[in-house]
N, C-alpha and C. Protein backbone atom coordinates (compact mmCIF):
# COMPACT_ATOMS: atom_id res chain seq x y z
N UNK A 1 -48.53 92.02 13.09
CA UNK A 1 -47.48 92.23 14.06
C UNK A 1 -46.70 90.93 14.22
N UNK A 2 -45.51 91.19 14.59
CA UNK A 2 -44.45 89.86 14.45
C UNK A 2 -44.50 89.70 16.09
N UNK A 3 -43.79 88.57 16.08
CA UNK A 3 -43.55 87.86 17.60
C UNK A 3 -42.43 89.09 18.74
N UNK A 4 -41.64 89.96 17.86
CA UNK A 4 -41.25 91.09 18.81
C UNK A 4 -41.75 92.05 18.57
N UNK A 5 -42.90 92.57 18.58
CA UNK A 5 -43.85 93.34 19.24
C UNK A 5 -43.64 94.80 17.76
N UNK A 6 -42.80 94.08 16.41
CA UNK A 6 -42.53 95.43 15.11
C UNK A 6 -43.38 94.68 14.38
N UNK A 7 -44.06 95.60 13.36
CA UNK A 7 -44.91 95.43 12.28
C UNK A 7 -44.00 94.53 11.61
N UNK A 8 -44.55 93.37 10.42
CA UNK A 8 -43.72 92.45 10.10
C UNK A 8 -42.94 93.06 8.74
N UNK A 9 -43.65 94.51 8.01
CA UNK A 9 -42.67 95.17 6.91
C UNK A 9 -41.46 95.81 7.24
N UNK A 10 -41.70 96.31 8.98
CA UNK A 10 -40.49 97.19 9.01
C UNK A 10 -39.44 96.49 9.88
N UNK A 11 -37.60 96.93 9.30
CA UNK A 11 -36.75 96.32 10.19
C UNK A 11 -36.30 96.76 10.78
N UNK A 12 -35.15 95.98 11.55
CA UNK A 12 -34.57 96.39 12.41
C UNK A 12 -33.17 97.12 12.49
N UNK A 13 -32.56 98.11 13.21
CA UNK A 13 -31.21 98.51 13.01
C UNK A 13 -30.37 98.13 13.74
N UNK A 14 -29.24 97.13 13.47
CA UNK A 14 -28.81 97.08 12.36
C UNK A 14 -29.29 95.89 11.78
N UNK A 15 -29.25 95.83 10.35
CA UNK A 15 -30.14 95.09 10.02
C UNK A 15 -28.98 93.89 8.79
N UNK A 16 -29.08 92.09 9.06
CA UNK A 16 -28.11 91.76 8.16
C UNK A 16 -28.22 92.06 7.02
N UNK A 17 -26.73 92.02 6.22
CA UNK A 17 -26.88 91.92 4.91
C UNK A 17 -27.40 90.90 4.27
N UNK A 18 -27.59 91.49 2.62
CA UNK A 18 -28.70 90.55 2.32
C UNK A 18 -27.09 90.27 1.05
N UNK A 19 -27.18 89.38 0.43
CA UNK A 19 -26.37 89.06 -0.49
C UNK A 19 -26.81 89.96 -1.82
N UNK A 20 -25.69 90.24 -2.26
CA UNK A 20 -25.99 91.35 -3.98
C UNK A 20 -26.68 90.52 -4.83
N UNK A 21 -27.01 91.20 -5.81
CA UNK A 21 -26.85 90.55 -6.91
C UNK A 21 -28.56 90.73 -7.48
N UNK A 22 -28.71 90.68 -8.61
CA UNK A 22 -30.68 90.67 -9.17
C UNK A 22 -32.06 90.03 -8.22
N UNK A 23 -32.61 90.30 -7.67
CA UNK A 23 -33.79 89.81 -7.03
C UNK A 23 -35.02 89.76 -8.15
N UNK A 24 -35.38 88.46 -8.08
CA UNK A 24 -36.55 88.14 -8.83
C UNK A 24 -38.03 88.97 -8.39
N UNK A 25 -38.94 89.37 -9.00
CA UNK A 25 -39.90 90.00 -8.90
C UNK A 25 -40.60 89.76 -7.40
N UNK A 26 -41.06 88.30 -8.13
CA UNK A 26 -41.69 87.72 -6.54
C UNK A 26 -41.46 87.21 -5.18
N UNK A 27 -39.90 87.25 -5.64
CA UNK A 27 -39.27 87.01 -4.51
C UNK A 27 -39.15 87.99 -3.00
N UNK A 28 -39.77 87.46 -1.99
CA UNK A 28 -39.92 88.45 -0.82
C UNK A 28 -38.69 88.37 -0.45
N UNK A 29 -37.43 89.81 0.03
CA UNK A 29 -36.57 89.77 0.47
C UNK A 29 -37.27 90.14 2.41
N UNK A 30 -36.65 89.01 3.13
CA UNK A 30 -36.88 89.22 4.67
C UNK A 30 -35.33 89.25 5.32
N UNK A 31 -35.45 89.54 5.89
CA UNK A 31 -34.44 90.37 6.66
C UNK A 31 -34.63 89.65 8.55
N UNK A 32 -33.79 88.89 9.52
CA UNK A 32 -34.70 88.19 10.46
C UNK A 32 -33.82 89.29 11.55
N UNK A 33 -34.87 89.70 12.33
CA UNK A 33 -35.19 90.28 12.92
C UNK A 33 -34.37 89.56 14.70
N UNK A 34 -33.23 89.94 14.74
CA UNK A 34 -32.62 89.53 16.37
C UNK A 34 -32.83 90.02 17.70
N UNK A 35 -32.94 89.92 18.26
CA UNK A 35 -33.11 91.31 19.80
C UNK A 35 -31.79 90.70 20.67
N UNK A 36 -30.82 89.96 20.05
CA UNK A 36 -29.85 89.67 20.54
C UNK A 36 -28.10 90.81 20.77
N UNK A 37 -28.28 91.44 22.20
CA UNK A 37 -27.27 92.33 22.33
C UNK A 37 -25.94 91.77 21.47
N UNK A 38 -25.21 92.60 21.02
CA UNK A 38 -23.62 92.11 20.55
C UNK A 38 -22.82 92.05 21.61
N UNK A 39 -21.92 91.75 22.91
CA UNK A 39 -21.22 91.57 24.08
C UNK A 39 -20.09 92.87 23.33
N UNK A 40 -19.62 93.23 24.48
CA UNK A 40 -18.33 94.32 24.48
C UNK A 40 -17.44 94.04 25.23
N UNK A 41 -16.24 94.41 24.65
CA UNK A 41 -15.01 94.42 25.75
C UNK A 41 -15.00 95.71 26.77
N UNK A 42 -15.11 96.10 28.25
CA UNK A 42 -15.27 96.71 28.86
C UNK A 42 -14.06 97.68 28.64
N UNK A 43 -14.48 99.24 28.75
CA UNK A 43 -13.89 100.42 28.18
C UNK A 43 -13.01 100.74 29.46
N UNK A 44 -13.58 100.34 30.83
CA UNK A 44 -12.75 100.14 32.01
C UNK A 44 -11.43 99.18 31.61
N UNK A 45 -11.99 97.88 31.15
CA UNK A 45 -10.70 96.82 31.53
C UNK A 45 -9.83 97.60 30.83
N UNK A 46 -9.98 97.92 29.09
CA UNK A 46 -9.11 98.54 28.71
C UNK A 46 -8.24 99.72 29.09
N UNK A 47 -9.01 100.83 29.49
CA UNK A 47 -8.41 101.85 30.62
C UNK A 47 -7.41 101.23 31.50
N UNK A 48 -7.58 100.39 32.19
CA UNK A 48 -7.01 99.90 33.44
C UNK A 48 -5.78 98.92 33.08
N UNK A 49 -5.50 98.42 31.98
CA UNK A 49 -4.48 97.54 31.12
C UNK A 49 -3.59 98.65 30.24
N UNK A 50 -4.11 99.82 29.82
CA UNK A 50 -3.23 100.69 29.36
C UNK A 50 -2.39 101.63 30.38
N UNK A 51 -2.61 102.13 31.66
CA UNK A 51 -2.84 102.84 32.74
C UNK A 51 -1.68 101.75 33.19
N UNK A 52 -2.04 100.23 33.13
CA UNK A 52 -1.07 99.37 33.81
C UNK A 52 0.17 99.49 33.17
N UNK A 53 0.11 98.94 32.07
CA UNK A 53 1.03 99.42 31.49
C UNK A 53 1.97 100.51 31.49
N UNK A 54 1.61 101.67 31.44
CA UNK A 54 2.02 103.16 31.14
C UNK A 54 2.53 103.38 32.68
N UNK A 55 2.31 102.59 33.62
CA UNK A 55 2.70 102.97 35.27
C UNK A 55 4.22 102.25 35.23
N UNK A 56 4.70 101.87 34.31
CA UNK A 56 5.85 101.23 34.08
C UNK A 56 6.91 101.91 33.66
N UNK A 57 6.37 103.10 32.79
CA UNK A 57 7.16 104.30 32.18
C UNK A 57 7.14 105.35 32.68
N UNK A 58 5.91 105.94 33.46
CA UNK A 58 5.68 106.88 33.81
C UNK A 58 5.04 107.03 35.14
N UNK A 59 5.10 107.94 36.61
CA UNK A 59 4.67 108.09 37.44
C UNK A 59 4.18 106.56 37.95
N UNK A 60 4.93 106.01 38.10
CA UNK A 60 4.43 104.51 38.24
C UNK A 60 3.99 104.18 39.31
N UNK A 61 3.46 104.55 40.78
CA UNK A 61 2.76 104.29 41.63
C UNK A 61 1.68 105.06 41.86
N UNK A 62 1.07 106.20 41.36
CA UNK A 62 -0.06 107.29 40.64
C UNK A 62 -0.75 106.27 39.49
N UNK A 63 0.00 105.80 38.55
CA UNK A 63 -0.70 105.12 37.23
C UNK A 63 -1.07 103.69 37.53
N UNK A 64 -0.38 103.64 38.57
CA UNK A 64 -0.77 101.88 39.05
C UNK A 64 -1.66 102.05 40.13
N UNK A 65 -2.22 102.72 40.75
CA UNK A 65 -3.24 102.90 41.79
C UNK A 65 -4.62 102.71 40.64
N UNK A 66 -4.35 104.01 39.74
CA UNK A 66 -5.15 104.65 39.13
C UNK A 66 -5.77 103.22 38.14
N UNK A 67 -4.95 102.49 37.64
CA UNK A 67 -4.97 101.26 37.07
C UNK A 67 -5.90 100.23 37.50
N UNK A 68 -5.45 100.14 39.09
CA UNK A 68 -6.53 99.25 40.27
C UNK A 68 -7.61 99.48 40.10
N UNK A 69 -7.43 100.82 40.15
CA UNK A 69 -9.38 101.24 40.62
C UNK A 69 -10.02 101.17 38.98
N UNK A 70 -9.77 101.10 38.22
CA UNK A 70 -10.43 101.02 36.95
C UNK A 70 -10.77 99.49 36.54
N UNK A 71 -9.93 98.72 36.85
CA UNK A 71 -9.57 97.24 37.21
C UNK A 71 -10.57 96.74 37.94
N UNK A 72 -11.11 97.79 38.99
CA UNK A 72 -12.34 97.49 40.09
C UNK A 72 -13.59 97.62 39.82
N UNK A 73 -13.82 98.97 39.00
CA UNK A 73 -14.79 99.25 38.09
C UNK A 73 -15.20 98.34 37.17
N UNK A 74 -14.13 97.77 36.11
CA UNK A 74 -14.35 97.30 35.13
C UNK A 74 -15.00 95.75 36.01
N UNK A 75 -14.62 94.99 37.28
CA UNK A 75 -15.31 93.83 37.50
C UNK A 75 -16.44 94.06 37.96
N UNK A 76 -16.81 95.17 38.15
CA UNK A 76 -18.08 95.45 39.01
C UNK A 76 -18.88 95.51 37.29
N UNK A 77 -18.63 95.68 36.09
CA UNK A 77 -19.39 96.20 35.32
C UNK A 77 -19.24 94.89 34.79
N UNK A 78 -18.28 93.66 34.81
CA UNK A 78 -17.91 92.19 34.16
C UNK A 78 -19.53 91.67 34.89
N UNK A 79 -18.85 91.66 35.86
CA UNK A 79 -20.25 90.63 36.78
C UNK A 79 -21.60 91.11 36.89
N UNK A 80 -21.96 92.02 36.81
CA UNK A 80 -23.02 92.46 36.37
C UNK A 80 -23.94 92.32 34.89
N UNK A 81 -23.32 92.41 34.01
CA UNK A 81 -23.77 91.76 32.59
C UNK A 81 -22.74 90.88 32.29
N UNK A 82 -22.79 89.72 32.89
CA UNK A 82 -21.67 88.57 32.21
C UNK A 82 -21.73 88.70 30.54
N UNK A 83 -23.18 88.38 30.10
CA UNK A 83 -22.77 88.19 28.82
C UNK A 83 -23.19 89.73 27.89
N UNK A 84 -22.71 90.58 28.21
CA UNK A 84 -22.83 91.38 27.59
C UNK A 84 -21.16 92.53 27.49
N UNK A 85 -20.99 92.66 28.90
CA UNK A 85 -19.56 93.03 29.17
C UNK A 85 -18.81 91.81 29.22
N UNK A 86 -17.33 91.65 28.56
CA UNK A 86 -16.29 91.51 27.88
C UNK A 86 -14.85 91.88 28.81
N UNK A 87 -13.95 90.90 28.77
CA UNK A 87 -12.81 91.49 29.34
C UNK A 87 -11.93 91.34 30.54
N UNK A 88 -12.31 89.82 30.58
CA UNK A 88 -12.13 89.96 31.96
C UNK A 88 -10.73 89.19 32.12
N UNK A 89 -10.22 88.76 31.13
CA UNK A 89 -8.48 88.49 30.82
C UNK A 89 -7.65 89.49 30.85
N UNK A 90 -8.30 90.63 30.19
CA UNK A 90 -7.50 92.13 29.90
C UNK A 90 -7.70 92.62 31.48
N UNK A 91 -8.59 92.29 32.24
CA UNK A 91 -8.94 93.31 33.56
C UNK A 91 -7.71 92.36 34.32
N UNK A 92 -8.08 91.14 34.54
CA UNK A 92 -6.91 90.35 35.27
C UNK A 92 -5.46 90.05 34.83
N UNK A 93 -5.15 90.83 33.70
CA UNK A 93 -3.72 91.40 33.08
C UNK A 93 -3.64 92.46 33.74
N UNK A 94 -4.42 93.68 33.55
CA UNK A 94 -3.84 94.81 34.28
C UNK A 94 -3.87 95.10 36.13
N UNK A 95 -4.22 94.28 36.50
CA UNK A 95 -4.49 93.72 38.17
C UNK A 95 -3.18 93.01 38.63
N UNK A 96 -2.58 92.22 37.12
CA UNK A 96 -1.30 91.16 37.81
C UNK A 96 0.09 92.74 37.31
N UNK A 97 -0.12 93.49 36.32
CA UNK A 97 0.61 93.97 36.27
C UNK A 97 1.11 95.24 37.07
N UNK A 98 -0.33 96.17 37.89
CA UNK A 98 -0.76 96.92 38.45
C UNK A 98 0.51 96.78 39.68
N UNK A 99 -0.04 95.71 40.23
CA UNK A 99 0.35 95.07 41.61
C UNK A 99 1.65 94.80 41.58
N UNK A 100 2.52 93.77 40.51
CA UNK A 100 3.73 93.66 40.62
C UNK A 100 4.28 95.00 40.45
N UNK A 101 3.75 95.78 39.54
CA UNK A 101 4.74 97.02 39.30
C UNK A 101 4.59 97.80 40.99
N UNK A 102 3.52 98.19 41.77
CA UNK A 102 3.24 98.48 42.98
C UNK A 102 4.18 97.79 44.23
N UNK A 103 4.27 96.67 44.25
CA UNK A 103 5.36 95.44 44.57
C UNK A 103 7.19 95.85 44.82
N UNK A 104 7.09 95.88 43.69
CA UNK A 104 8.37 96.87 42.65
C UNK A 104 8.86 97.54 43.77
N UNK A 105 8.21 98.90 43.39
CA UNK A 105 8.36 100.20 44.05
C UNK A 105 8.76 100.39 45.20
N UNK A 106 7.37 99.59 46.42
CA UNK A 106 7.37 99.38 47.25
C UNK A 106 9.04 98.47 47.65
N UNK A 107 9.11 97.29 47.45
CA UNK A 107 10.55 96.64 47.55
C UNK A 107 11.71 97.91 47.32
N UNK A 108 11.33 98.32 46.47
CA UNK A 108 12.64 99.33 46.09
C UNK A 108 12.68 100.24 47.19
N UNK A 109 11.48 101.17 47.94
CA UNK A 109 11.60 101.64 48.83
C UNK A 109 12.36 101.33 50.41
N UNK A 110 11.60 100.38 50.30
CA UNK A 110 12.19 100.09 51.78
C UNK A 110 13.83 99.36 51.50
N UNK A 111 14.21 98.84 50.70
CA UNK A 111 15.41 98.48 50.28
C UNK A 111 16.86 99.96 50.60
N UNK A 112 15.82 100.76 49.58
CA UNK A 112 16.51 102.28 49.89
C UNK A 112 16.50 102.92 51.42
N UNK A 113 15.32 102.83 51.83
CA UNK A 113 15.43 103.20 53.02
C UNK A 113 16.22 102.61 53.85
N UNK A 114 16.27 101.20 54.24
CA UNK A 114 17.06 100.16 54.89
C UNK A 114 18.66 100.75 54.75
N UNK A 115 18.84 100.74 53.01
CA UNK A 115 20.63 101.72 53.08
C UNK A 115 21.02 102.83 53.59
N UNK A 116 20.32 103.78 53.52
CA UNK A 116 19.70 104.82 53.62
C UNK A 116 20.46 104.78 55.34
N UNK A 117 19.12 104.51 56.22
CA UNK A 117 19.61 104.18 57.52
C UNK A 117 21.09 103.47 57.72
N UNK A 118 21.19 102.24 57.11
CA UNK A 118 22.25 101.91 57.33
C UNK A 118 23.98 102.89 57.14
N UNK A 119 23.65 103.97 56.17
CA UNK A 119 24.53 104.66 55.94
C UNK A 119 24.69 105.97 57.03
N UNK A 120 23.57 105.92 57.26
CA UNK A 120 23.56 107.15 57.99
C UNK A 120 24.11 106.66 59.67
N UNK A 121 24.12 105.23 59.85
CA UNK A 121 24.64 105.09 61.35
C UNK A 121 26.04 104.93 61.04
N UNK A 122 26.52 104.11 59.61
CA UNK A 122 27.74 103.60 59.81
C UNK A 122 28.34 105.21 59.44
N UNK A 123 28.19 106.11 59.00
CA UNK A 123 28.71 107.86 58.98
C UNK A 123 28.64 107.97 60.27
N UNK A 124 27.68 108.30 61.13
CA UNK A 124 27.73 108.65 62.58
C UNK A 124 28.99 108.37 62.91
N UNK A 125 29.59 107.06 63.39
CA UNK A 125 30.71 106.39 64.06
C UNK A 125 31.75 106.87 63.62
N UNK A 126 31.88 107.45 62.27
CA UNK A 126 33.11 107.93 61.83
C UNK A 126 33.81 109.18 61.91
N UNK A 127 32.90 110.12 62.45
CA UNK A 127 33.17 111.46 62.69
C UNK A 127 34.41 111.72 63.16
N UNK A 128 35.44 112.58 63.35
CA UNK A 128 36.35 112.60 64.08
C UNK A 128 36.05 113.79 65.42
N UNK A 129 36.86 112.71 66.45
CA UNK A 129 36.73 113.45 67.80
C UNK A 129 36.68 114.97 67.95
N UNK A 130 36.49 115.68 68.47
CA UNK A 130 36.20 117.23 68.71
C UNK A 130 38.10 117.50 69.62
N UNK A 131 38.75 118.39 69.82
CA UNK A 131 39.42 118.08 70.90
C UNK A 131 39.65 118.51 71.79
């Protein structure tokens, strides 16, 4: 038995390559054996950076909410396996873009509204008298 707990003939999946080419008779081909995870880029951050994005073209305060909360997910899943989850440039891209585009909207609203009102008093005053 080897030092991780597998018989020392059998390997592991996935297992490195070994270089091509003729192997001599006596030559033992070994294969070393890692228990080292590969890290990932989080399937959230990405969600939440495309979502950011796409809230720019489409339904853009629905896709930018929707963006946040994936954005939220994805740090809850960053900090939890630092070195295994990935992503946390792409999560804090779609967080700066989320928000300004949210920002946006918001400004644009009350901007509209503000005219909006303003039009509707300076019409009032103009009516003509009844007689």
């Amino acid at each position: 038995m080897s030092d991780e707990g597998q018989p020392v003939g059998e390997q592991s999946w996935p297992s490195e390559p070994t270089a091509p080419g003729p192997i001599a008779a006596d030559a033992a081909v070994t294969t070393p054996v890692t228990s080292a995870a590969v890290a990932h880029t989080s399937g959230d951050a990405i969600a939440a950076f495309v979502l950011a994005l796409v809230s720019w073209v489409a339904c853009p305060i629905i896709f930018a909410i929707v963006a946040l909360v994936f954005a939220m997910k994805a740090d809850q899943a960053i900090t939890a396996a630092p070195n295994l989850v990935t992503g946390g440039g792409l999560n804090l891209a779609a967080k700066l873009i989320a928000w300004i585009n949210l920002g946006f909207w918001l400004a644009l609203l009350v901007i509209g509204g503000f005219i909006g009102v303003v039009l509707l008093l300076a019409g009032a005053g103009s009516q003509p008298a009844l007689p």
